[in-house]
PDB file of N, CA and C in Angstrom:
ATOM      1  N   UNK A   1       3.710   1.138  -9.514  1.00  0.00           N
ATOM      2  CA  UNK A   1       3.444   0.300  -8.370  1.00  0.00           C
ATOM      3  C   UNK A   1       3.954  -1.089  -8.719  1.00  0.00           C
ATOM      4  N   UNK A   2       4.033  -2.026  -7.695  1.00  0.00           N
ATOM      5  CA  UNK A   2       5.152  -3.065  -8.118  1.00  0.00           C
ATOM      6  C   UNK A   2       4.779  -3.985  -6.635  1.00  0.00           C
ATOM      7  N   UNK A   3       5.226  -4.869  -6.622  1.00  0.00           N
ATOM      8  CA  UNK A   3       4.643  -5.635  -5.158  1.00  0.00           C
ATOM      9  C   UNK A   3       5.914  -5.414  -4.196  1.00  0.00           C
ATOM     10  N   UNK A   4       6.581  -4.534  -4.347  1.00  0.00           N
ATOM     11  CA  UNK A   4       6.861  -3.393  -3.001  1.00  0.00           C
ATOM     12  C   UNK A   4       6.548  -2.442  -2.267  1.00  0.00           C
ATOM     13  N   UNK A   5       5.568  -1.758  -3.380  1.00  0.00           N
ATOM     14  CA  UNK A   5       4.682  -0.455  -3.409  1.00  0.00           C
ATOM     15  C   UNK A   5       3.030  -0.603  -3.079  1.00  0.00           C
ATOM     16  N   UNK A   6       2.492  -0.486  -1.966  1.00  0.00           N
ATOM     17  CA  UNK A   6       1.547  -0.073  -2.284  1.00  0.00           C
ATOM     18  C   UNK A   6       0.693   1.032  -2.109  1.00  0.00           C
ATOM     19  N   UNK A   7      -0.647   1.538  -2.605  1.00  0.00           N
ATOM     20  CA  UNK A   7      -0.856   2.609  -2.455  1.00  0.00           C
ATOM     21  C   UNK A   7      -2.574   2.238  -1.940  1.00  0.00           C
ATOM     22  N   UNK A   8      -3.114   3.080  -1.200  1.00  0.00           N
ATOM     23  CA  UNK A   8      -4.525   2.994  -0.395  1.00  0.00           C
ATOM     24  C   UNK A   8      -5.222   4.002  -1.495  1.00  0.00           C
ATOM     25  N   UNK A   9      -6.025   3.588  -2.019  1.00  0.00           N
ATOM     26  CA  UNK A   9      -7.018   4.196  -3.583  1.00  0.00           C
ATOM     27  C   UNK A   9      -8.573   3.584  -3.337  1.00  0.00           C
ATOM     28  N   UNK A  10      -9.105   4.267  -3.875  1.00  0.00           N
ATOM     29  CA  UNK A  10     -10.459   3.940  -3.967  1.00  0.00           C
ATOM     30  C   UNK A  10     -10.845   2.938  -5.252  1.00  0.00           C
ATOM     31  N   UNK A  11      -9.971   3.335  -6.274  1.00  0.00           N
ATOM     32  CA  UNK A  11      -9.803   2.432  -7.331  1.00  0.00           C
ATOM     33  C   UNK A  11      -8.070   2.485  -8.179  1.00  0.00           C
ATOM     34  N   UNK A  12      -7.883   1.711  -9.128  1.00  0.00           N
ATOM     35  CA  UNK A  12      -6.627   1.306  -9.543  1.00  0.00           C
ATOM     36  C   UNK A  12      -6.193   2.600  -9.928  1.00  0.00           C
ATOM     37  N   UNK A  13      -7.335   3.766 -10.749  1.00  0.00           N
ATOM     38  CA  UNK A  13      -6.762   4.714 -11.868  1.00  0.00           C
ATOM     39  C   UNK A  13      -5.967   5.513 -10.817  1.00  0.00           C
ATOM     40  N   UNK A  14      -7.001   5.985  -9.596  1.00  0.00           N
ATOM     41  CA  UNK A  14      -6.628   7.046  -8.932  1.00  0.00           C
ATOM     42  C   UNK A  14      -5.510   6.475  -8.079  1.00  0.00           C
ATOM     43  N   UNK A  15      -4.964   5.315  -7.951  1.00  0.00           N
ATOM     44  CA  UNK A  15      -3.781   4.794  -7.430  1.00  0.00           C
ATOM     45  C   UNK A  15      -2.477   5.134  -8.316  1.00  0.00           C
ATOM     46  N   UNK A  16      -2.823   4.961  -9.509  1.00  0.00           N
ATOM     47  CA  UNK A  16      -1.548   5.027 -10.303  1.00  0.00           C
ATOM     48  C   UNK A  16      -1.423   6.627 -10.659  1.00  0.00           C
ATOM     49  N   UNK A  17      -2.745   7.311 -10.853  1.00  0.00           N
ATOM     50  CA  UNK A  17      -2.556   8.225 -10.880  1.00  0.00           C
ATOM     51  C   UNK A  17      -1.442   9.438  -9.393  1.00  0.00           C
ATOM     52  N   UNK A  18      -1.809   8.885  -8.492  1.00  0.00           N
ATOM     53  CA  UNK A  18      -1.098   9.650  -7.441  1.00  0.00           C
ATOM     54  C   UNK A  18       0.126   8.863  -7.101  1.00  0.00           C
ATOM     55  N   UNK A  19       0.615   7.573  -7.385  1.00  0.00           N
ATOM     56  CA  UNK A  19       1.929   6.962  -7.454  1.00  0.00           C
ATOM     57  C   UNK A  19       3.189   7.572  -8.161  1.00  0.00           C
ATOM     58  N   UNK A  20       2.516   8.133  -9.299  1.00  0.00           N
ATOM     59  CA  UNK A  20       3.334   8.779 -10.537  1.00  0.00           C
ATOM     60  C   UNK A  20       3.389  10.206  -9.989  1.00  0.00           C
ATOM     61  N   UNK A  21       2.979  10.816  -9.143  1.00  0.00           N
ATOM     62  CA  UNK A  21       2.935  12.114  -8.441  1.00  0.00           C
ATOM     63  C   UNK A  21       3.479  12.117  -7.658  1.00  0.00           C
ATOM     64  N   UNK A  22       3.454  11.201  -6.653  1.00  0.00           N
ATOM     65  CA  UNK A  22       4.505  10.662  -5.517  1.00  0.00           C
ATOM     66  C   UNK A  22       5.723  10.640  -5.989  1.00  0.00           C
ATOM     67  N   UNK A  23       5.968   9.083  -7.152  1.00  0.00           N
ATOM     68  CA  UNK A  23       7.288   8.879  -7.045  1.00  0.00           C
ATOM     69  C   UNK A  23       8.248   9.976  -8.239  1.00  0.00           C
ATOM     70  N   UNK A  24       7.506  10.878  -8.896  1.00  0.00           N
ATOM     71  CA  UNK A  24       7.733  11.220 -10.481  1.00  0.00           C
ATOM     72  C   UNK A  24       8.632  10.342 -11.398  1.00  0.00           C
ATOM     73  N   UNK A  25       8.013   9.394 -11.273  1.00  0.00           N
ATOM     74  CA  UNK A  25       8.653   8.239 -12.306  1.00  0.00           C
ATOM     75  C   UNK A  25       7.512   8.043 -13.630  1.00  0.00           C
ATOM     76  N   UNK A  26       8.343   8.049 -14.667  1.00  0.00           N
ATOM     77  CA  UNK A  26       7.433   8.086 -15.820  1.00  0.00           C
ATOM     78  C   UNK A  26       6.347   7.440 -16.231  1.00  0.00           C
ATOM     79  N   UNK A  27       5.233   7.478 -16.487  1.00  0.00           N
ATOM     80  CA  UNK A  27       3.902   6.680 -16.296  1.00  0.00           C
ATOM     81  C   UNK A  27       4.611   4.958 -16.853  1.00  0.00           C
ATOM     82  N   UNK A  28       5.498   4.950 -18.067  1.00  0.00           N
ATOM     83  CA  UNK A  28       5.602   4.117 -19.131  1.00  0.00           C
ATOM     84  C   UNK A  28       6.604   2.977 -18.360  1.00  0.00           C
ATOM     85  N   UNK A  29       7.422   3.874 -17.643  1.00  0.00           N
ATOM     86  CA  UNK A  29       8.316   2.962 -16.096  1.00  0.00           C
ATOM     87  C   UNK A  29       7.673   2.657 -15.142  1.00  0.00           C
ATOM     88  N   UNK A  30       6.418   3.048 -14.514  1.00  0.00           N
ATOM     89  CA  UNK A  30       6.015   2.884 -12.714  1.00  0.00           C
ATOM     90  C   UNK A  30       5.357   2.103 -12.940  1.00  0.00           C
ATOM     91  N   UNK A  31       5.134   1.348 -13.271  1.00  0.00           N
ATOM     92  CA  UNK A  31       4.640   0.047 -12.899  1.00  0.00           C
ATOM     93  C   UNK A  31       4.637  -1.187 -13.726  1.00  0.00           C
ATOM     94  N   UNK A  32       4.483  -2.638 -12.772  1.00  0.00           N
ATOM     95  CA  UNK A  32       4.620  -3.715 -12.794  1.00  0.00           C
ATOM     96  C   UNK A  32       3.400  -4.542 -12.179  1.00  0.00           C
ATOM     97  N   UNK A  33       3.233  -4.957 -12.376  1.00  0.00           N
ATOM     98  CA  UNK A  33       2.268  -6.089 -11.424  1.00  0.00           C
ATOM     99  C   UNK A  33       1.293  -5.109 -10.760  1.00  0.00           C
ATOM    100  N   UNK A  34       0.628  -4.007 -11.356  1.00  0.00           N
ATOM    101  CA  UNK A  34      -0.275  -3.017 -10.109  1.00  0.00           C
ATOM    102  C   UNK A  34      -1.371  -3.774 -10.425  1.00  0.00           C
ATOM    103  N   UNK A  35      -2.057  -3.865  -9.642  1.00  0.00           N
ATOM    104  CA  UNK A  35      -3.217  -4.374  -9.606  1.00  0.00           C
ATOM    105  C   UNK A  35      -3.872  -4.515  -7.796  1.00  0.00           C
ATOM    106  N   UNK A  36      -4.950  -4.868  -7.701  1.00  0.00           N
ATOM    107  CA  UNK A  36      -5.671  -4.827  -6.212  1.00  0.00           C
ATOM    108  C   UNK A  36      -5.255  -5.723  -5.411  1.00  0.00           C
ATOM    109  N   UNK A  37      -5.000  -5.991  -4.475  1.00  0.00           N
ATOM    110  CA  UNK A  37      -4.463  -6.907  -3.655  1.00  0.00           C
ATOM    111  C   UNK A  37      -6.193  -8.035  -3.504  1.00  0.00           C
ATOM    112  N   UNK A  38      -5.832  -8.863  -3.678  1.00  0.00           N
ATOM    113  CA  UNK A  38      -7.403  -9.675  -3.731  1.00  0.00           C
ATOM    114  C   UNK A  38      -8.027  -9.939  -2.135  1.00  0.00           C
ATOM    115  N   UNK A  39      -9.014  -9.601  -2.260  1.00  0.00           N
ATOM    116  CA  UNK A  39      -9.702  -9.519  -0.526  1.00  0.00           C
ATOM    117  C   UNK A  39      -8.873 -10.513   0.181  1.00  0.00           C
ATOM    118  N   UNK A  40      -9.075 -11.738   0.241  1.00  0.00           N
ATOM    119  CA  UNK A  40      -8.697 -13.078   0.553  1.00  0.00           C
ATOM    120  C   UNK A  40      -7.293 -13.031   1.457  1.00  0.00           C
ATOM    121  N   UNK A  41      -6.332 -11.638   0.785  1.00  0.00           N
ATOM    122  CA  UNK A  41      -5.039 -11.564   1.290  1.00  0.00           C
ATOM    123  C   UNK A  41      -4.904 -10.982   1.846  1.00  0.00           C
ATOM    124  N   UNK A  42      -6.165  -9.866   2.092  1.00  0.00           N
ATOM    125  CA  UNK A  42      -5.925  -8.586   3.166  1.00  0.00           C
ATOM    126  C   UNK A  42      -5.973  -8.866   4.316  1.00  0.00           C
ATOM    127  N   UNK A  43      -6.179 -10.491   4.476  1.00  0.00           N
ATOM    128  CA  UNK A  43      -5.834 -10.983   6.257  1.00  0.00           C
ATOM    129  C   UNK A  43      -4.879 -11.821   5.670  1.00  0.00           C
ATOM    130  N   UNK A  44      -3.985 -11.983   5.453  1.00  0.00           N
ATOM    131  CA  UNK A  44      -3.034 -13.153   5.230  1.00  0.00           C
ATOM    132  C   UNK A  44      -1.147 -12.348   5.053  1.00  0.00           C
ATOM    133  N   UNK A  45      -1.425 -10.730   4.667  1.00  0.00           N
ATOM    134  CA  UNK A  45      -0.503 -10.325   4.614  1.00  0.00           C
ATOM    135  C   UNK A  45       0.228  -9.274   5.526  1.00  0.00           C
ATOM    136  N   UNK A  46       0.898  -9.083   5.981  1.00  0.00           N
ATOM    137  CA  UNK A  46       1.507  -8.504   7.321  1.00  0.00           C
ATOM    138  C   UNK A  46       1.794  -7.293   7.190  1.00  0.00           C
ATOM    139  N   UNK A  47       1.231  -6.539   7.655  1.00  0.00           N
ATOM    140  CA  UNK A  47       1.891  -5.064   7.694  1.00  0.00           C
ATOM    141  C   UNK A  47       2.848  -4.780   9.384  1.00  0.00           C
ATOM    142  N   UNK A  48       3.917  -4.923   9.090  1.00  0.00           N
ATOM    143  CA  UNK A  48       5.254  -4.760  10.255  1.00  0.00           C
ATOM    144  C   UNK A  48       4.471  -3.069  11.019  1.00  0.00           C
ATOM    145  N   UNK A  49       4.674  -2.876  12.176  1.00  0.00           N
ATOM    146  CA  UNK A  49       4.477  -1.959  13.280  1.00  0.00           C
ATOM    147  C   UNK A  49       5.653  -1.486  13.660  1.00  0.00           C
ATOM    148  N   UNK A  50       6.604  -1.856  13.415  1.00  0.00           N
ATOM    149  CA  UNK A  50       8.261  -1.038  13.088  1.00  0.00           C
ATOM    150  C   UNK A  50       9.104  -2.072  12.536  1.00  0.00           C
ATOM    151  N   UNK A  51      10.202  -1.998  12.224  1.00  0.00           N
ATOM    152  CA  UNK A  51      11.319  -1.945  11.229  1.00  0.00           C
ATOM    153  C   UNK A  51      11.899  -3.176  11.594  1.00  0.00           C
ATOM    154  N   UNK A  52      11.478  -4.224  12.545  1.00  0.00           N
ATOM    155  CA  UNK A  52      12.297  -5.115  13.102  1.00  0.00           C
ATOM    156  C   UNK A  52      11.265  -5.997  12.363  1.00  0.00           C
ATOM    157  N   UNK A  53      11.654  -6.383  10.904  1.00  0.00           N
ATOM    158  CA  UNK A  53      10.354  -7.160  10.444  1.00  0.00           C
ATOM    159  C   UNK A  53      10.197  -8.744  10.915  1.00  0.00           C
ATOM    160  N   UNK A  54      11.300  -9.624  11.357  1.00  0.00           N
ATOM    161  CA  UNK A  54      11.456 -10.459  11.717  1.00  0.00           C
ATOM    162  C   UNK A  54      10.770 -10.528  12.699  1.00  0.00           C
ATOM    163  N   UNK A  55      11.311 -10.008  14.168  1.00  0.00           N
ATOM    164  CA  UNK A  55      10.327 -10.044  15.311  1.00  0.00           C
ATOM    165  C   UNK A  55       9.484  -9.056  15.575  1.00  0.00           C
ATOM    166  N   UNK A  56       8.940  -7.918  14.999  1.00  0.00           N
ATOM    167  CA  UNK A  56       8.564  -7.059  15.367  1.00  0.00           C
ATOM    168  C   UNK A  56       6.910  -7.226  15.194  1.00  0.00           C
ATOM    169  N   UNK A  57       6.480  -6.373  16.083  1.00  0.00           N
ATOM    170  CA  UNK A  57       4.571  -6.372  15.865  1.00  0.00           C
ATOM    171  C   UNK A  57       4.567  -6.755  14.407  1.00  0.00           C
ATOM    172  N   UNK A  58       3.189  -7.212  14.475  1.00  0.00           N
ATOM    173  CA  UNK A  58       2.393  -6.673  13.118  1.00  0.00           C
ATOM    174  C   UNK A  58       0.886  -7.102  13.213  1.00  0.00           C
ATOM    175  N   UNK A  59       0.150  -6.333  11.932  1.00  0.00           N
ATOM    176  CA  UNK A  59      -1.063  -6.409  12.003  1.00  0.00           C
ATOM    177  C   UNK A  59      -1.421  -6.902  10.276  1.00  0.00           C
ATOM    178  N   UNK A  60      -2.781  -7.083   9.968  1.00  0.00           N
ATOM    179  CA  UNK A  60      -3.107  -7.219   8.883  1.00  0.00           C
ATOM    180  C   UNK A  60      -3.092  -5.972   7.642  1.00  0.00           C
ATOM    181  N   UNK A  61      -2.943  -6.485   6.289  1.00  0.00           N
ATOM    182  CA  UNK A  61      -3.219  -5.155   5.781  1.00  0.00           C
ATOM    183  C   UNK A  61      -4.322  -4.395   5.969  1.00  0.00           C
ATOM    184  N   UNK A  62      -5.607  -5.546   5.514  1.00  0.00           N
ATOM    185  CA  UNK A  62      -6.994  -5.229   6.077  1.00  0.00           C
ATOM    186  C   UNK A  62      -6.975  -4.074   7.618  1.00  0.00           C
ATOM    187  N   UNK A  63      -6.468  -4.930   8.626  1.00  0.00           N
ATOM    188  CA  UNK A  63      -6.416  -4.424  10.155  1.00  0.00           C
ATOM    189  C   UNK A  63      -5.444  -2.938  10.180  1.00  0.00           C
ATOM    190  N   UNK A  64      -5.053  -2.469   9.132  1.00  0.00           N
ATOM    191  CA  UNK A  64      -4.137  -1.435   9.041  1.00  0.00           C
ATOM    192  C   UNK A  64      -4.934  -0.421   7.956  1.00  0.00           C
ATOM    193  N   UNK A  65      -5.519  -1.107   6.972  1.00  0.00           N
ATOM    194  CA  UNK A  65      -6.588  -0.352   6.563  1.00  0.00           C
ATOM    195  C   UNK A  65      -7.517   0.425   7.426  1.00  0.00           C
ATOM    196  N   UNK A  66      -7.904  -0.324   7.758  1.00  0.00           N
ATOM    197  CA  UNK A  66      -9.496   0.069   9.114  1.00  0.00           C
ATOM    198  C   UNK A  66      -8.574   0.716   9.710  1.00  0.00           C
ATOM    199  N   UNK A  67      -7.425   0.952  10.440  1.00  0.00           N
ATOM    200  CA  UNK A  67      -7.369   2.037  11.410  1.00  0.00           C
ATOM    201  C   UNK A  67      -6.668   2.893  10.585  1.00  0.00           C
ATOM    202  N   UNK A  68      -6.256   3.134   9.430  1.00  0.00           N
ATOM    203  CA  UNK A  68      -6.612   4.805   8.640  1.00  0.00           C
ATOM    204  C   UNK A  68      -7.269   5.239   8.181  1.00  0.00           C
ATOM    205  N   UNK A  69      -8.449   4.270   8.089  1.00  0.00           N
ATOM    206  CA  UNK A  69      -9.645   4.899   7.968  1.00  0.00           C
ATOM    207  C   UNK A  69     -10.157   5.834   9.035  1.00  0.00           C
ATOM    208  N   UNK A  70     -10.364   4.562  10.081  1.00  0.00           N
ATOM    209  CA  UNK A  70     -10.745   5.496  11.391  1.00  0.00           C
ATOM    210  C   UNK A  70     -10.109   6.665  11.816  1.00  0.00           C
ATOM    211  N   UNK A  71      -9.120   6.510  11.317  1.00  0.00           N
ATOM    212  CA  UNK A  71      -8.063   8.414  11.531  1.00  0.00           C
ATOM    213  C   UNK A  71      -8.242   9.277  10.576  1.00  0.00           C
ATOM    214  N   UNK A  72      -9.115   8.800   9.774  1.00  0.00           N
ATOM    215  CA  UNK A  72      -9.498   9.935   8.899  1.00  0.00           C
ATOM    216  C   UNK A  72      -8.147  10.006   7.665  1.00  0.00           C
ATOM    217  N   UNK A  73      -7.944   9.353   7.427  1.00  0.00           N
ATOM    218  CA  UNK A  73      -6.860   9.247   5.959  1.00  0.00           C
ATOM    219  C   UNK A  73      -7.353   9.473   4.734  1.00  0.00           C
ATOM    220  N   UNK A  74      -7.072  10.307   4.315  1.00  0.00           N
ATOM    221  CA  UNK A  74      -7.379  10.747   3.071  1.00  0.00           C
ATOM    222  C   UNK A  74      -6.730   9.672   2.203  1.00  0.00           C
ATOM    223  N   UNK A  75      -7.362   9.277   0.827  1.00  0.00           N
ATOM    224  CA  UNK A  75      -6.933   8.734   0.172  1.00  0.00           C
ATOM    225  C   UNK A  75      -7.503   9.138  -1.407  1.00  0.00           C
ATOM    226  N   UNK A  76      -6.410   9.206  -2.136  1.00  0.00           N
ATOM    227  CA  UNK A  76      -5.387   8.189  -2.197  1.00  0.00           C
ATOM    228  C   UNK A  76      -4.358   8.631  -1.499  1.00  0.00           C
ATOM    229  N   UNK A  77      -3.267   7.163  -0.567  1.00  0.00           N
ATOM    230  CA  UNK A  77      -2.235   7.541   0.337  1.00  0.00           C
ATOM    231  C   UNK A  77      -1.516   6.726   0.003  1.00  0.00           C
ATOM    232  N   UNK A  78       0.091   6.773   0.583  1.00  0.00           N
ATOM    233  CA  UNK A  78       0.946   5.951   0.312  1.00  0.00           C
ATOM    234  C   UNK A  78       0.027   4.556   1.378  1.00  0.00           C
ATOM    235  N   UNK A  79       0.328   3.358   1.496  1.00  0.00           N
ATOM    236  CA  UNK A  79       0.012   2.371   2.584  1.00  0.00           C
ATOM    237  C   UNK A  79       1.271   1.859   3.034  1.00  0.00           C
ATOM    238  N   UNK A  80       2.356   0.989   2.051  1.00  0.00           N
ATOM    239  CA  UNK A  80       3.289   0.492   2.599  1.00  0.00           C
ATOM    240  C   UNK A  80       3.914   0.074   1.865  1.00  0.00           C
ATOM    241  N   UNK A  81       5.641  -0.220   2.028  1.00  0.00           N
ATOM    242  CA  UNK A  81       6.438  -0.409   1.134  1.00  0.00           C
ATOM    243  C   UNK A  81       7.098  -1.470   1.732  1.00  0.00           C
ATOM    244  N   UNK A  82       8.206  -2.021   0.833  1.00  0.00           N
ATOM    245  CA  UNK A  82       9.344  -3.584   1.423  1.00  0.00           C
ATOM    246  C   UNK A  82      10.634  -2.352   1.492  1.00  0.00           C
ATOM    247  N   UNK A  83      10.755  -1.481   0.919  1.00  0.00           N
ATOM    248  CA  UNK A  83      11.948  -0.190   1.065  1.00  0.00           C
ATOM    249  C   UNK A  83      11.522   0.308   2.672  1.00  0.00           C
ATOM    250  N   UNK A  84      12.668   0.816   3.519  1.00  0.00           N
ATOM    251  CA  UNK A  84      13.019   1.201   4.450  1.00  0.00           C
ATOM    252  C   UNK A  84      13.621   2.594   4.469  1.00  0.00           C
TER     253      UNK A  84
END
């Protein structure tokens, strides 16, 4: 995980643990900077609503959290990437 990557976990282990399952990249390569996104930012950082990141919708990470929750998202899940 890397601050392109993130992943929706209940905690860090089971994040990295299913990242390395996802991406099969070697535990000793996948990651950089993983760590929790600090509450404070989960309204401050943008999750895009399609691909037009410049003008396009968006919502909070927080506000994008809560509605996969409410859909019933299993986690651990991918959440969102800066890759297209």
């Amino acid at each position: 995980m890397n601050d392109c990557d993130w992943i929706l976990a209940e905690d860090i282990e089971s994040a990295k643990k299913y990242y390395i399952e996802l991406t099969e990249i070697p535990a000793d390569e996948a990651f950089c900077d993983e760590g929790q996104v600090p509450d404070e930012l989960l309204d401050t950082i943008r999750f895009y609503l399609s691909d037009d990141w410049r003008n396009g919708p968006w919502i909070t990470f927080r506000d994008r959290m809560r509605e996969m929750m409410i859909d019933g998202c299993d986690v651990p899940c991918f959440f969102a990437t800066t890759e297209q």
